[in-house]
Protein backbone atom coordinates (compact mmCIF):
# COMPACT_ATOMS: atom_id res chain seq x y z
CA UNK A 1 0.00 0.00 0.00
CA UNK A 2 1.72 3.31 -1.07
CA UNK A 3 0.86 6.42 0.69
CA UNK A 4 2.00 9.96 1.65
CA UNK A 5 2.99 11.46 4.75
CA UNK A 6 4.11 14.71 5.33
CA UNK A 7 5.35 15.11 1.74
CA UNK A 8 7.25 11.89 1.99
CA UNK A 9 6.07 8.64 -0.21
CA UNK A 10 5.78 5.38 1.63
CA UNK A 11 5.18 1.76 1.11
CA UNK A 12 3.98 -0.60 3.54
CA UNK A 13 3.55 -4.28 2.76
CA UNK A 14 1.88 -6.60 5.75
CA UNK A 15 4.73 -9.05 5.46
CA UNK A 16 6.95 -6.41 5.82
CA UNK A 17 5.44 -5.01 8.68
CA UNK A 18 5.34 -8.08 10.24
CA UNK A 19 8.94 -8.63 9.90
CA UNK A 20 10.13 -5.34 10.98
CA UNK A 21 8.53 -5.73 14.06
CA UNK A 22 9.66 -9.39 14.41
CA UNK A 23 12.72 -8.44 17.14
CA UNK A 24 10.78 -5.26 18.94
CA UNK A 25 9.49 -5.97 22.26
CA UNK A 26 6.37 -4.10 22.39
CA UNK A 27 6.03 -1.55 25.16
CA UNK A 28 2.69 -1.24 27.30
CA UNK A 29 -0.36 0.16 25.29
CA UNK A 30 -1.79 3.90 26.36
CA UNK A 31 -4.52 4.44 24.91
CA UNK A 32 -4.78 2.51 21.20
CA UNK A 33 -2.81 -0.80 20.31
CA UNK A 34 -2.29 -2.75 16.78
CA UNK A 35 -1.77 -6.73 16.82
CA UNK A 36 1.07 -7.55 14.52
CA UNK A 37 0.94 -11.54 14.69
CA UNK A 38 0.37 -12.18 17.91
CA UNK A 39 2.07 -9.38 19.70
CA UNK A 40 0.19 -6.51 20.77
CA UNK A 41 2.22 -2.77 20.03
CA UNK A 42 1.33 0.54 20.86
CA UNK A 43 -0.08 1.81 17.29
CA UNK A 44 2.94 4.49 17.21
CA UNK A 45 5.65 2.39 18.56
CA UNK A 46 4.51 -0.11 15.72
CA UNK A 47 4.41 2.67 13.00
CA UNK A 48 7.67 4.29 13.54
CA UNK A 49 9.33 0.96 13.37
CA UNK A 50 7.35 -0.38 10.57
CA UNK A 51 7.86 3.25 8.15
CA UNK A 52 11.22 4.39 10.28
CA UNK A 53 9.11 7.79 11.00
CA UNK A 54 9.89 9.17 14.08
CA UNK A 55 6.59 9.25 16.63
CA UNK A 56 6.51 13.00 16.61
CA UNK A 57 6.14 12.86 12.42
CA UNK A 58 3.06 11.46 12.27
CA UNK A 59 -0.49 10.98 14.71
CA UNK A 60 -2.03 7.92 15.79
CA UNK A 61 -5.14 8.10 13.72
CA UNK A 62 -2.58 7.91 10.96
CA UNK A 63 -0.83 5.10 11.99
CA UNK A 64 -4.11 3.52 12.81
CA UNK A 65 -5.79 4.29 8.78
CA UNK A 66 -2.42 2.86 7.49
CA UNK A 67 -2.62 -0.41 9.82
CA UNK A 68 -6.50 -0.69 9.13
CA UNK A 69 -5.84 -0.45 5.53
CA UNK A 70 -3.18 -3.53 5.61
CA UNK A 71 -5.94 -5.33 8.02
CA UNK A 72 -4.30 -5.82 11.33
CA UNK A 73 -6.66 -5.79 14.15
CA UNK A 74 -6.49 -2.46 16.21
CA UNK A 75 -7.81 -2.46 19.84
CA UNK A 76 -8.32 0.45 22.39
CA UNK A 77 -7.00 -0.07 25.71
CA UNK A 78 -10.09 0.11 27.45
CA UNK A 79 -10.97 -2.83 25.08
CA UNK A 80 -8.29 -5.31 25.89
CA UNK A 81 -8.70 -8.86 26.24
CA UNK A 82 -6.49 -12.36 26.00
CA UNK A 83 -5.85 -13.12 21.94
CA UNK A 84 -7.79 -16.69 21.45
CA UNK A 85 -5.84 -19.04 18.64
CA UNK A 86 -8.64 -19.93 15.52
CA UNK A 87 -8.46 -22.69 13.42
CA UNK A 88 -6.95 -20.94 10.81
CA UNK A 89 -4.00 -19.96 12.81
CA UNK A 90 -5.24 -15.93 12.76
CA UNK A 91 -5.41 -14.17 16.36
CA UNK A 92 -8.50 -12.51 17.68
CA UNK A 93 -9.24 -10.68 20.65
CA UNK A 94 -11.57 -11.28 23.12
CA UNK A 95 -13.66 -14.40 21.88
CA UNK A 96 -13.85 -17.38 24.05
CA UNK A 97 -11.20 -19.36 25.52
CA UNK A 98 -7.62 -19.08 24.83
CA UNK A 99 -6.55 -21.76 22.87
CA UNK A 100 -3.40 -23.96 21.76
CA UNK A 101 -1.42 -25.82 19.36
CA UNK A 102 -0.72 -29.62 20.13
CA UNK A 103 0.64 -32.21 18.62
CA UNK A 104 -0.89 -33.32 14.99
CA UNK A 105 -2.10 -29.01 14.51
CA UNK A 106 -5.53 -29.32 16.05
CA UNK A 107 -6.50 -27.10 18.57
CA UNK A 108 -7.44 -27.29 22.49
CA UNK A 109 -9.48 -25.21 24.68
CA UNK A 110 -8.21 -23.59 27.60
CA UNK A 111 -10.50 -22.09 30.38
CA UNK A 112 -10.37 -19.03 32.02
CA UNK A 113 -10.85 -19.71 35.44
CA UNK A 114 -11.56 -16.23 36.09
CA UNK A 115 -14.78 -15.46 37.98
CA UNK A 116 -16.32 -12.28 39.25
């Protein structure tokens, strides 16, 4: 997806988001996040090393378009919840239990024991 910020022409390519970010440990999310495989970043953490931007060069809801556009799942800090595992292998956020791989690729449930 090509795109321009602040004058400047940029490319950004899922894959190669993904792999940019593969070695950055995420730091806690504020106020919006952006799940790059199954690692959840700070949306502007994740867009300055995914572009090389610095923070102050761009605003969230521009990171946010740009990451929405590729279609990673964003998430709001007041809406965070455990990543489950699906069938397919894709992570989503806050649907039943978590899940895991065993042995042979099929899946098995794991409870939340949590109880109000």
């Amino acid at each position: 997806m090509r795109f321009t910020l602040n004058g400047e022409h940029l490319e950004l390519i899922a894959e190669d988001v993904q792999n940019r970010l593969r070695d950055v440990s995420p730091e806690p999310v504020q106020e919006y996040g952006v799940r790059i495989g199954f690692v959840l970043y700070p949306v502007k953490q994740a867009f300055e090393a995914a572009t090389g931007v610095p923070r102050r060069g761009f605003t969230t809801q521009v990171a946010r378009r740009q990451f929405a556009a590729l279609g990673f799942e964003l998430v709001a800090a007041g809406q965070l919840r455990p990543a489950t595992i699906t069938p397919q292998g894709n992570a989503r956020s806050g649907e039943g239990p978590m899940a895991r791989r065993v042995a042979g690729g099929s899946f098995t449930p794991r409870l939340s024991q949590n109880r109000a």
